[in-house]
N, C-alpha and C. Protein backbone atom coordinates (compact mmCIF):
# COMPACT_ATOMS: atom_id res chain seq x y z
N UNK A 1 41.74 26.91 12.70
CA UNK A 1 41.01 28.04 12.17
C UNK A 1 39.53 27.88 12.53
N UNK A 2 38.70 28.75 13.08
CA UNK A 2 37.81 28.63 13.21
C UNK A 2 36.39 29.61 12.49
N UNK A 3 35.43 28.46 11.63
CA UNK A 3 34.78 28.95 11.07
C UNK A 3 33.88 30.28 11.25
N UNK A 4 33.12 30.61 10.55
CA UNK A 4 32.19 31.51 10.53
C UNK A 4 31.17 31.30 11.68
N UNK A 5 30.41 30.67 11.46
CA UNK A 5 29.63 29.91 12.01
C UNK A 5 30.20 29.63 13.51
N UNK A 6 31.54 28.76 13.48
CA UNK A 6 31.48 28.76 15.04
C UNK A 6 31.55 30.42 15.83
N UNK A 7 32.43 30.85 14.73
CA UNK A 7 32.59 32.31 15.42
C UNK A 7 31.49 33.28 16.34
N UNK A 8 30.43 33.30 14.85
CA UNK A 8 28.91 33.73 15.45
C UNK A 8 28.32 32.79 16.67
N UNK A 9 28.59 32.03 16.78
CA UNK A 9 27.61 30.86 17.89
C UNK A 9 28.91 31.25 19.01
N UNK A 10 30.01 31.50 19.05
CA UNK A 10 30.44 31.63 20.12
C UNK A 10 30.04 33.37 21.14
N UNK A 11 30.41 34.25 20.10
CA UNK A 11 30.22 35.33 19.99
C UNK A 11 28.42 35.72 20.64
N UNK A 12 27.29 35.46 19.61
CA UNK A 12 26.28 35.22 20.11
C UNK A 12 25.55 34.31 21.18
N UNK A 13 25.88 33.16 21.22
CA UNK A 13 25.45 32.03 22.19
C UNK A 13 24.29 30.92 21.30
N UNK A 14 24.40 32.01 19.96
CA UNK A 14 22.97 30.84 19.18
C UNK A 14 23.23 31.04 17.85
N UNK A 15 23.37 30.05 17.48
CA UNK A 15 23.44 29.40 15.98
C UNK A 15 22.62 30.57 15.24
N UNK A 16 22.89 30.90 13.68
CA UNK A 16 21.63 31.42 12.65
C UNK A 16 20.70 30.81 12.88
N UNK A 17 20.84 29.27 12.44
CA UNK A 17 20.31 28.48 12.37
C UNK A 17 19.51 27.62 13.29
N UNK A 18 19.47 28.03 14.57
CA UNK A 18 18.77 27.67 15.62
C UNK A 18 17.71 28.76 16.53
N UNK A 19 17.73 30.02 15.13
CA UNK A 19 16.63 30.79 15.93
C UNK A 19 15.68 30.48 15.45
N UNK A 20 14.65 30.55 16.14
CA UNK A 20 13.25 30.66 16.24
C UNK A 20 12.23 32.08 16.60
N UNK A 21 11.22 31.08 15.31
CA UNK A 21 10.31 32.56 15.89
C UNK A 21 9.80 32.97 16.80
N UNK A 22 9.55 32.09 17.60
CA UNK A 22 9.25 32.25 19.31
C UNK A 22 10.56 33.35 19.84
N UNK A 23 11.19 32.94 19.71
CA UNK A 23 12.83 33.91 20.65
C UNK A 23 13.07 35.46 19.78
N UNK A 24 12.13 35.56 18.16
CA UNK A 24 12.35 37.14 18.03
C UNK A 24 10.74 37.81 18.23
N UNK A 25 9.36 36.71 18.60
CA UNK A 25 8.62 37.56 19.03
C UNK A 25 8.23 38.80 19.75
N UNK A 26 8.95 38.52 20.71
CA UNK A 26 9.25 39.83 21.91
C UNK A 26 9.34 41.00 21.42
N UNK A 27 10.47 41.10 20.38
CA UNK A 27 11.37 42.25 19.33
C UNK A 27 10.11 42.68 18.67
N UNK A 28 9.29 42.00 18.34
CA UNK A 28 8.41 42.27 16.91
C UNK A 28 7.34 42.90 17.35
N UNK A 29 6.97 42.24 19.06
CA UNK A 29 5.73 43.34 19.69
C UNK A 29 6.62 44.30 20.59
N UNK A 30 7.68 44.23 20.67
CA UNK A 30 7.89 45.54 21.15
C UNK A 30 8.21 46.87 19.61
N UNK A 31 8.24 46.54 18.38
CA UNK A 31 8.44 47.45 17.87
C UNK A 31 7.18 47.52 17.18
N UNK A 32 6.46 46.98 17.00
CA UNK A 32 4.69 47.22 16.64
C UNK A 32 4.02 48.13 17.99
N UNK A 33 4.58 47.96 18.79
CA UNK A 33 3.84 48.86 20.17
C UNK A 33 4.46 50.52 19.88
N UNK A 34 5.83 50.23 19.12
CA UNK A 34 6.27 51.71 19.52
C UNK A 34 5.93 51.80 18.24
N UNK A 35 5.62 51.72 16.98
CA UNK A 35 5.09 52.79 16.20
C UNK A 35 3.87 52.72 16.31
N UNK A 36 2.95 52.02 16.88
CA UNK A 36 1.15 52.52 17.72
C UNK A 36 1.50 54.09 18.22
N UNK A 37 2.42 54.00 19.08
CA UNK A 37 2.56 54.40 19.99
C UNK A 37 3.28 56.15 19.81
N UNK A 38 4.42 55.80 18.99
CA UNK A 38 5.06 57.38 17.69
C UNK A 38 4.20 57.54 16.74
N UNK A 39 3.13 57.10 16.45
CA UNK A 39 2.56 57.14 14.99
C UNK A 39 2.04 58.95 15.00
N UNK A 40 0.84 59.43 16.57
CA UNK A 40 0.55 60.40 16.72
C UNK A 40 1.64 61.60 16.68
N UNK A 41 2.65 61.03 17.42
CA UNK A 41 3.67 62.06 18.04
C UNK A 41 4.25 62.45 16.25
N UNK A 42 4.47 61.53 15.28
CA UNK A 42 5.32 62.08 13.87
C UNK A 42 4.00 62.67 13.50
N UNK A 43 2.78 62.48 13.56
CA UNK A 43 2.13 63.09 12.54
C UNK A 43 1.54 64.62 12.88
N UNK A 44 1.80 64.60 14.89
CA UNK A 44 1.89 65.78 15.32
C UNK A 44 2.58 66.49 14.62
N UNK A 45 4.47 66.01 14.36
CA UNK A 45 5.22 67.18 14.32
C UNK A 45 5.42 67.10 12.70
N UNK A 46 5.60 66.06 11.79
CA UNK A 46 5.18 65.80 10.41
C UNK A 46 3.85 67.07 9.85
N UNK A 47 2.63 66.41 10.60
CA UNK A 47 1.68 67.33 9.65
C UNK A 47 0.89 66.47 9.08
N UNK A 48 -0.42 66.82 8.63
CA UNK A 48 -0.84 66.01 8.20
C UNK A 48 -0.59 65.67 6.45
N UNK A 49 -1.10 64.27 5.85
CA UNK A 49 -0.35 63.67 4.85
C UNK A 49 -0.83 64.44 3.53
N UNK A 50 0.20 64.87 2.44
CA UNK A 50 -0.03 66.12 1.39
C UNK A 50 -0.76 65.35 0.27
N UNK A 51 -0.60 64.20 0.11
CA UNK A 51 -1.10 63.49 -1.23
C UNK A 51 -2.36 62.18 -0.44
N UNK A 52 -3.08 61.85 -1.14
CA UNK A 52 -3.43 60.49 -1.03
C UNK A 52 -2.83 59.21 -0.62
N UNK A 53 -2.13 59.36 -1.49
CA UNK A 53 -0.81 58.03 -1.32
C UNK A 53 -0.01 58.20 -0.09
N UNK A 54 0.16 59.27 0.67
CA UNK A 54 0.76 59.54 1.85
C UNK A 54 0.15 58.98 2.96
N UNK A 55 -1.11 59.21 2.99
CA UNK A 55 -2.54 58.54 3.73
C UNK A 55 -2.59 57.33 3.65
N UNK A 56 -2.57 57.26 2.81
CA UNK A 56 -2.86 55.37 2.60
C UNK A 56 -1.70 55.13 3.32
N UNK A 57 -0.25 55.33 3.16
CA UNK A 57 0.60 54.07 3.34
C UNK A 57 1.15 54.85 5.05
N UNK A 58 0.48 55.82 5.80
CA UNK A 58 0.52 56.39 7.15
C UNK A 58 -0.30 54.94 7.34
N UNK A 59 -1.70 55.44 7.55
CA UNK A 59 -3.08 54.60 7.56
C UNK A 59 -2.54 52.69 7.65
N UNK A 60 -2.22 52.31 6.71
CA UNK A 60 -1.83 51.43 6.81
C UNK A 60 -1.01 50.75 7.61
N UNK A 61 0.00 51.46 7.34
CA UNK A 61 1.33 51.27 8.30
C UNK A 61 0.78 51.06 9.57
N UNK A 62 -0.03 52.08 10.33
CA UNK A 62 -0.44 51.75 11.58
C UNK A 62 -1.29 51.02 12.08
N UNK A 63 -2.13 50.82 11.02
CA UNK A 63 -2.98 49.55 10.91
C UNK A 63 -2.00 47.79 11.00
N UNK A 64 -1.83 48.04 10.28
CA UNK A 64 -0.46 46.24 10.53
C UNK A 64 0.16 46.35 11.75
N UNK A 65 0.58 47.38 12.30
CA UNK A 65 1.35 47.47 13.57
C UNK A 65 0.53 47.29 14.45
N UNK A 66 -0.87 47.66 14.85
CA UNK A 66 -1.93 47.60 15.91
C UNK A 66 -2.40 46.44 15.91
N UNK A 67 -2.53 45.75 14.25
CA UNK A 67 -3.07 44.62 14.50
C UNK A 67 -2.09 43.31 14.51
N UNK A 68 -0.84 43.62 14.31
CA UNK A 68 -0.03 42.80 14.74
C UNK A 68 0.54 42.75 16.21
N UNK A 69 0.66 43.75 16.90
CA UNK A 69 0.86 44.11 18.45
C UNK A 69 -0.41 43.15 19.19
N UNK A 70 -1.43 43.85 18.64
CA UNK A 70 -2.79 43.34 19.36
C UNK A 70 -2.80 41.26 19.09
N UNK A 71 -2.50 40.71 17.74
CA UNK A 71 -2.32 39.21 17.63
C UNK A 71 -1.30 38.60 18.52
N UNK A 72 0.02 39.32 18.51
CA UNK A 72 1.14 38.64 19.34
C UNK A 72 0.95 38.90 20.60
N UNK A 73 0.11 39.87 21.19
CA UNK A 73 -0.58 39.51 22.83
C UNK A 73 -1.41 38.76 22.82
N UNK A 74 -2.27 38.18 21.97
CA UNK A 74 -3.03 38.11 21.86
C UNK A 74 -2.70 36.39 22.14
N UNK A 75 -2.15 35.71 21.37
CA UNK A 75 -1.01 34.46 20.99
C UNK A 75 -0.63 34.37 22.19
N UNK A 76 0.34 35.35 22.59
CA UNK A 76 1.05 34.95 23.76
C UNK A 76 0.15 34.94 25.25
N UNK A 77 -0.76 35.21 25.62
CA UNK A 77 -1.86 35.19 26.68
C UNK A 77 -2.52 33.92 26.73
N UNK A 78 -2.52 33.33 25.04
CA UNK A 78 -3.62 32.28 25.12
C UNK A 78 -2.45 30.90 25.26
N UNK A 79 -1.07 31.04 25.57
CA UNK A 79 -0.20 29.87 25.39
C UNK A 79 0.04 29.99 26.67
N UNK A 80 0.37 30.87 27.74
CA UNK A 80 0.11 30.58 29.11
C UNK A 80 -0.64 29.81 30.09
């Protein structure tokens, strides 16, 4: 019978337990680039935000994504 665990590691090629944050960086600036990047295009077709609290957590949101996109190039340029 073969476990869970081997199942996933055969299936995937990598343990749960042997990922690293280096191997899902990639994932993390490629999806911080695309909401930089959709942020204009939803608020084109969205509209602009009806409450305060809508603002803030737009505003924000794209703020962590720019400045997390911009650190993990940022990281990864200076380890080359």
């Amino acid at each position: 019978m073969v476990s869970k665990q081997e199942h996933e590691r055969t299936e995937t090629g990598v343990s749960p337990e042997n990922v690293r944050f280096s191997d899902i960086v990639p994932g993390i600036k490629f999806v911080c680039w695309m909401v930089v990047f959709l942020a204009p295009l939803l608020r084109w077709i969205n509209g602009a935000a009806v409450t305060s609290d809508q603002f803030f957590i737009q505003v924000a949101l794209f703020s962590v994504a720019l400045a997390g996109a911009v650190v993990l190039r940022v990281v990864h340029l200076s380890q080359r």
